[in-house]
C-alpha atoms as a PDB file:
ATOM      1  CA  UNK A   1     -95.686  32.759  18.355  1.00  0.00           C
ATOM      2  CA  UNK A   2     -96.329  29.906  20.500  1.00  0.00           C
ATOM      3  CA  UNK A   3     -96.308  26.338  19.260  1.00  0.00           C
ATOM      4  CA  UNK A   4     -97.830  23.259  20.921  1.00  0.00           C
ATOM      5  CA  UNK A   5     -95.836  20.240  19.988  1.00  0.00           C
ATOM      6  CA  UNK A   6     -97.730  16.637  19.361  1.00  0.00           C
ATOM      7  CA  UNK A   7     -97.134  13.092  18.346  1.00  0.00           C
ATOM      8  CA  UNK A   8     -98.673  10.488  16.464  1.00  0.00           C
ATOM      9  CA  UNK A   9     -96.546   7.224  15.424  1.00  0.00           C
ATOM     10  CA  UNK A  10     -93.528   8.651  16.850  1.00  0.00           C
ATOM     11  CA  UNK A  11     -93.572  11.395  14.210  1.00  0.00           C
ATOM     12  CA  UNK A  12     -93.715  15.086  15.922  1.00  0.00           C
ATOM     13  CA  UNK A  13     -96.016  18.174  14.185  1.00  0.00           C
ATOM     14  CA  UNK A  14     -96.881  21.466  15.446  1.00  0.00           C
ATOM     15  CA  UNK A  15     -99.712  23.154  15.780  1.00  0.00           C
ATOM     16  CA  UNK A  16     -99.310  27.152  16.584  1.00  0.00           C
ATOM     17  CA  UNK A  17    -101.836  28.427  19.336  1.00  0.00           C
ATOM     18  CA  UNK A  18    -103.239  31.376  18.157  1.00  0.00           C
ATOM     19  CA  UNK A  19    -104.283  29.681  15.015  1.00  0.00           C
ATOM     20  CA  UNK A  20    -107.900  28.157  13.985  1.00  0.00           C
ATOM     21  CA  UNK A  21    -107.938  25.030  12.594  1.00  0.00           C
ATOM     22  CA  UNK A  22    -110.145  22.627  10.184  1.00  0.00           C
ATOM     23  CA  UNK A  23    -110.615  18.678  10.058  1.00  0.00           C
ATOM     24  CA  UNK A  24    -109.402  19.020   6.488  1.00  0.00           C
ATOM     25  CA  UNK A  25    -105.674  20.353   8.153  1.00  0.00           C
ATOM     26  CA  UNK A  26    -105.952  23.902   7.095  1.00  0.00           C
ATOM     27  CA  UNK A  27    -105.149  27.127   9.464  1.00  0.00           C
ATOM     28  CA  UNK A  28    -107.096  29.819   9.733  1.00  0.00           C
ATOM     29  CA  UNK A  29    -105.626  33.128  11.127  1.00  0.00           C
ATOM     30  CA  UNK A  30    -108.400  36.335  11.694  1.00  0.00           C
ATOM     31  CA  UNK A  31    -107.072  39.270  10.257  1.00  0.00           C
ATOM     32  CA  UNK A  32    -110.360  42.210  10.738  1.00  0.00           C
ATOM     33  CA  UNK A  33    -113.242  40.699   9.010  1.00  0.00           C
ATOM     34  CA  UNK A  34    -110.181  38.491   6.852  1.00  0.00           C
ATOM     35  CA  UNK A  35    -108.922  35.295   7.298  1.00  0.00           C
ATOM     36  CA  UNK A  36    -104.913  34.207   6.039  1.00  0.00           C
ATOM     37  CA  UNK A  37    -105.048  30.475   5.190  1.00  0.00           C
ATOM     38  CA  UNK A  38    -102.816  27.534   5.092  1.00  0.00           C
ATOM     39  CA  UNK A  39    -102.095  24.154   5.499  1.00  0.00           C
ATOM     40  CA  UNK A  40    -100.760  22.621   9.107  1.00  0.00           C
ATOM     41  CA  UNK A  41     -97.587  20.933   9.838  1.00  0.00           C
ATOM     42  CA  UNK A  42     -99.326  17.961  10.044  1.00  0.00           C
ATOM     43  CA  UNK A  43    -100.465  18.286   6.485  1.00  0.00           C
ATOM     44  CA  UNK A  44     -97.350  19.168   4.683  1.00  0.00           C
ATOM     45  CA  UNK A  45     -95.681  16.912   6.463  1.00  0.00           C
ATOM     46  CA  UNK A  46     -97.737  13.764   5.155  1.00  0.00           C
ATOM     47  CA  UNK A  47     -97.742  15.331   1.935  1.00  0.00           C
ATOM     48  CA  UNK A  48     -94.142  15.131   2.111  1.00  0.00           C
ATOM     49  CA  UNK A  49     -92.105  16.935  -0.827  1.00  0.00           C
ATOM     50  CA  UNK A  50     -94.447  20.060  -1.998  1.00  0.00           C
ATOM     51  CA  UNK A  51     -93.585  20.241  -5.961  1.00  0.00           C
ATOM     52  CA  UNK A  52     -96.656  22.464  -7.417  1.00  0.00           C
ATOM     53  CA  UNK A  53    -100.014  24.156  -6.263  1.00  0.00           C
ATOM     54  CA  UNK A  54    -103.120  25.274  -7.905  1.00  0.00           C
ATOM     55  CA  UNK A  55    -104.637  28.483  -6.203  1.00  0.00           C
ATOM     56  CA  UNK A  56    -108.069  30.256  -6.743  1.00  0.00           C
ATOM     57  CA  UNK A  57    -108.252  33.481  -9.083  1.00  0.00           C
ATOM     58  CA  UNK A  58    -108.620  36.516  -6.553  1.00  0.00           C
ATOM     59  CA  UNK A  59    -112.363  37.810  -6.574  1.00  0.00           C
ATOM     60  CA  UNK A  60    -113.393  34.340  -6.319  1.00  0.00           C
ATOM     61  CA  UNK A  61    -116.575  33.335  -3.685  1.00  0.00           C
ATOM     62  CA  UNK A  62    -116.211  30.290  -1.903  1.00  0.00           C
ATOM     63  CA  UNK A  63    -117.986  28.455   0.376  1.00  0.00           C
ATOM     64  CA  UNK A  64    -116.905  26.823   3.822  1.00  0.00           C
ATOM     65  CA  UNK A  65    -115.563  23.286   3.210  1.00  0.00           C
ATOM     66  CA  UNK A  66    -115.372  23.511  -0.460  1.00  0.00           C
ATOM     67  CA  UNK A  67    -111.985  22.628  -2.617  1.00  0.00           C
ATOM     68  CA  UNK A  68    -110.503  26.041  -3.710  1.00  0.00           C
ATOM     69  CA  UNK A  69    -106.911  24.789  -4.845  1.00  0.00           C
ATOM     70  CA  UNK A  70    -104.620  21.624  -4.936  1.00  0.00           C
ATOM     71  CA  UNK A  71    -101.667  21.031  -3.140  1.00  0.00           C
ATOM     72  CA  UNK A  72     -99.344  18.825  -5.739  1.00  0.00           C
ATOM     73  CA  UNK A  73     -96.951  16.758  -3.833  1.00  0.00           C
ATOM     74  CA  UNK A  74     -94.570  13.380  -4.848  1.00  0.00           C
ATOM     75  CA  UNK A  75     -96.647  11.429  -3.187  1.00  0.00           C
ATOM     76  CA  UNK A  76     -99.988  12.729  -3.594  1.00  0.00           C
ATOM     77  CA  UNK A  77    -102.424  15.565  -4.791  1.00  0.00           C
ATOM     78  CA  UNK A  78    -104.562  16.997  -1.657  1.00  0.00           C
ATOM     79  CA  UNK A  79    -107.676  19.961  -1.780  1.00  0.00           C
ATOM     80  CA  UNK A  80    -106.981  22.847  -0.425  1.00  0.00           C
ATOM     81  CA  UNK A  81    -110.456  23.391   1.383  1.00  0.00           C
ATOM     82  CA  UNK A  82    -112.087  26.872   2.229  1.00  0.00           C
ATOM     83  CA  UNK A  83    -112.036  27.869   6.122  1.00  0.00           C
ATOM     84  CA  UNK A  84    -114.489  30.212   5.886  1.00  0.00           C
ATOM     85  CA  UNK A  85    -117.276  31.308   3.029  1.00  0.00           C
ATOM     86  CA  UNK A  86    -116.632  34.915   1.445  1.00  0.00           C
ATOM     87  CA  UNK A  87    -114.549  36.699  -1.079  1.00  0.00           C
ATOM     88  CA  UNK A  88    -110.889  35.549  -2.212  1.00  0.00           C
ATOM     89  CA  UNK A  89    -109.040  38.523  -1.951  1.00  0.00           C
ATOM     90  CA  UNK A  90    -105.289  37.652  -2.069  1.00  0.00           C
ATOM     91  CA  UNK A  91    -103.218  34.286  -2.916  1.00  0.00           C
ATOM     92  CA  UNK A  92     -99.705  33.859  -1.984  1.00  0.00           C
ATOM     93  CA  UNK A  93     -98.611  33.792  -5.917  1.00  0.00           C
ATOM     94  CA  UNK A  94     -94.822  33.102  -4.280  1.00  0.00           C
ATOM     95  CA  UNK A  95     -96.021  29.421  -3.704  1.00  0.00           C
ATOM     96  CA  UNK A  96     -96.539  29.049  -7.674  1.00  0.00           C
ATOM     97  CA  UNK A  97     -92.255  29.696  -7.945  1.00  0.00           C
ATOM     98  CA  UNK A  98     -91.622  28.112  -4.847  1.00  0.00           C
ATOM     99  CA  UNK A  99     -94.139  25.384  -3.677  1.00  0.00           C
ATOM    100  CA  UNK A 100     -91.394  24.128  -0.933  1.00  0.00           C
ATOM    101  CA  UNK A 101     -92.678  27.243   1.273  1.00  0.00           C
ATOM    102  CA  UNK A 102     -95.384  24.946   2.251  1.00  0.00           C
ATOM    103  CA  UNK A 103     -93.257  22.259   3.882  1.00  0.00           C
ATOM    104  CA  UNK A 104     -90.423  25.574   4.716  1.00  0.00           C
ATOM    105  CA  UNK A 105     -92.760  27.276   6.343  1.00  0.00           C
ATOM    106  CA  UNK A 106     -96.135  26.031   6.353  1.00  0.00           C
ATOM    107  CA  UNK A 107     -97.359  28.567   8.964  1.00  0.00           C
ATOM    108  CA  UNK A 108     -95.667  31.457   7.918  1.00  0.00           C
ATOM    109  CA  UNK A 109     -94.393  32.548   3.984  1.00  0.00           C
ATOM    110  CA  UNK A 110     -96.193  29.174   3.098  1.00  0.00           C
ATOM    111  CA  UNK A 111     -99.769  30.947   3.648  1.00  0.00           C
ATOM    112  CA  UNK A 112    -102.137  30.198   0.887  1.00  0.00           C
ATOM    113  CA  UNK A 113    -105.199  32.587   0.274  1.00  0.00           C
ATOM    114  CA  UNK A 114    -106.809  35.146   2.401  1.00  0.00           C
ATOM    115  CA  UNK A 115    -110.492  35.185   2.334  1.00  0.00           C
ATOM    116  CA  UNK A 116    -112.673  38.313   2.845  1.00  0.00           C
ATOM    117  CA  UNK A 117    -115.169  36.340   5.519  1.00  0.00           C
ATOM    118  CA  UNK A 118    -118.993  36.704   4.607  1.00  0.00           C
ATOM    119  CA  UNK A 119    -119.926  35.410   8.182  1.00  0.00           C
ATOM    120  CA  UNK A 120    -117.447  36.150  11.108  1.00  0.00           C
ATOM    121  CA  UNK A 121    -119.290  33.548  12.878  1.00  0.00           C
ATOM    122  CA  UNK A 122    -117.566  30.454  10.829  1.00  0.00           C
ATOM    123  CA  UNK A 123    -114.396  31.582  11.816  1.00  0.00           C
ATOM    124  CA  UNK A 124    -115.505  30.719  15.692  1.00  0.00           C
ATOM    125  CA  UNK A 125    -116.817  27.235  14.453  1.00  0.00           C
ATOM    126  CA  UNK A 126    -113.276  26.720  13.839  1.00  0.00           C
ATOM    127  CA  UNK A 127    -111.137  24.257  15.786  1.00  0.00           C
ATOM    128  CA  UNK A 128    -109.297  25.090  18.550  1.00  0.00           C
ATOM    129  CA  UNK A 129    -105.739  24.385  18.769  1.00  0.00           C
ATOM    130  CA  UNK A 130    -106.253  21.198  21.833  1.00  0.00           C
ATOM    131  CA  UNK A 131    -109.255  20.509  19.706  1.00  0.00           C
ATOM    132  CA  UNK A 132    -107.198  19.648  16.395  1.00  0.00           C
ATOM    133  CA  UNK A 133    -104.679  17.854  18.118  1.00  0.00           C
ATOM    134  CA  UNK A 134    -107.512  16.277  20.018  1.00  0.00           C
ATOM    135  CA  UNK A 135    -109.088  14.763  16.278  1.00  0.00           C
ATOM    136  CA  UNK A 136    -105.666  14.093  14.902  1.00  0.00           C
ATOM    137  CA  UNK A 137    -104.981  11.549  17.510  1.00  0.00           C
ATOM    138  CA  UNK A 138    -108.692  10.275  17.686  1.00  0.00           C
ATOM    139  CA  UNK A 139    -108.391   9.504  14.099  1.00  0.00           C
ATOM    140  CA  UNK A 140    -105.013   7.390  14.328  1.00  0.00           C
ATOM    141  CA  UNK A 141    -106.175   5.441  17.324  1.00  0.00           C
ATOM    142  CA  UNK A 142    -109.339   4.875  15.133  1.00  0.00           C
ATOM    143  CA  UNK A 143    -106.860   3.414  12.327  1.00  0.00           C
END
């Protein structure tokens, strides 16, 4: 797994290259015609301390963009926003015991929901790896 390695305000994050990404800070990984989803470094790590999510009930349709779940941290609640439109058909139920996986491990055991894709074709709309790094520092030099 490679990682690229960015900063913004002297913080570091990490953003892992064989990943998709959103402007809402979620990962997208293909698996087949599936995608595994999750929030980025960057995410958890403004978040801060991860104390509780809310996850969608498997079955589910969702559309690109939309809020499927909340990410309940000390500081803040965030969305957790759909990658891709299709067919919920798995959530990482560990994260309801042990929310900390998402600032543990935030692209690994901290994976959220895995989406059976209804159009393949979203998944390539995705960011790239340079290109979410790329919007992450356009938005703090906009700030």
């Amino acid at each position: 797994m490679e990682l690229i390695e960015f900063e913004l305000d002297g913080k570091k994050y990490l953003v892992r290259k064989d990943l998709k990404y959103t402007k809402t800070d979620e990962w997208a990984k293909k698996e087949d015609n599936k995608v595994r989803e999750g929030i980025t470094d960057y995410a958890q790590k403004e978040l801060k301390d991860i104390v509780g999510v809310e996850l969608p009930e498997v079955g589910a349709e969702v559309k690109k963009g939309e809020a499927i779940g909340t990410i309940e941290s000390v500081k803040a609640v965030a969305e957790l926003y759909a990658a891709v439109s299709g067919k919920i058909v798995e959530v990482n139920e560990r994260l309801l015991d042990e929310p900390e996986l998402l600032n543990k491990d935030p692209y690994g055991e901290g994976w959220m929901v895995v989406i059976e894709m209804a159009d393949p074709k979203e998944y390539d709309e995705l960011l790239s790896p340079e290109e979410y790094i790329e919007m992450r520092k356009r938005e703090k030099a906009e700030h």
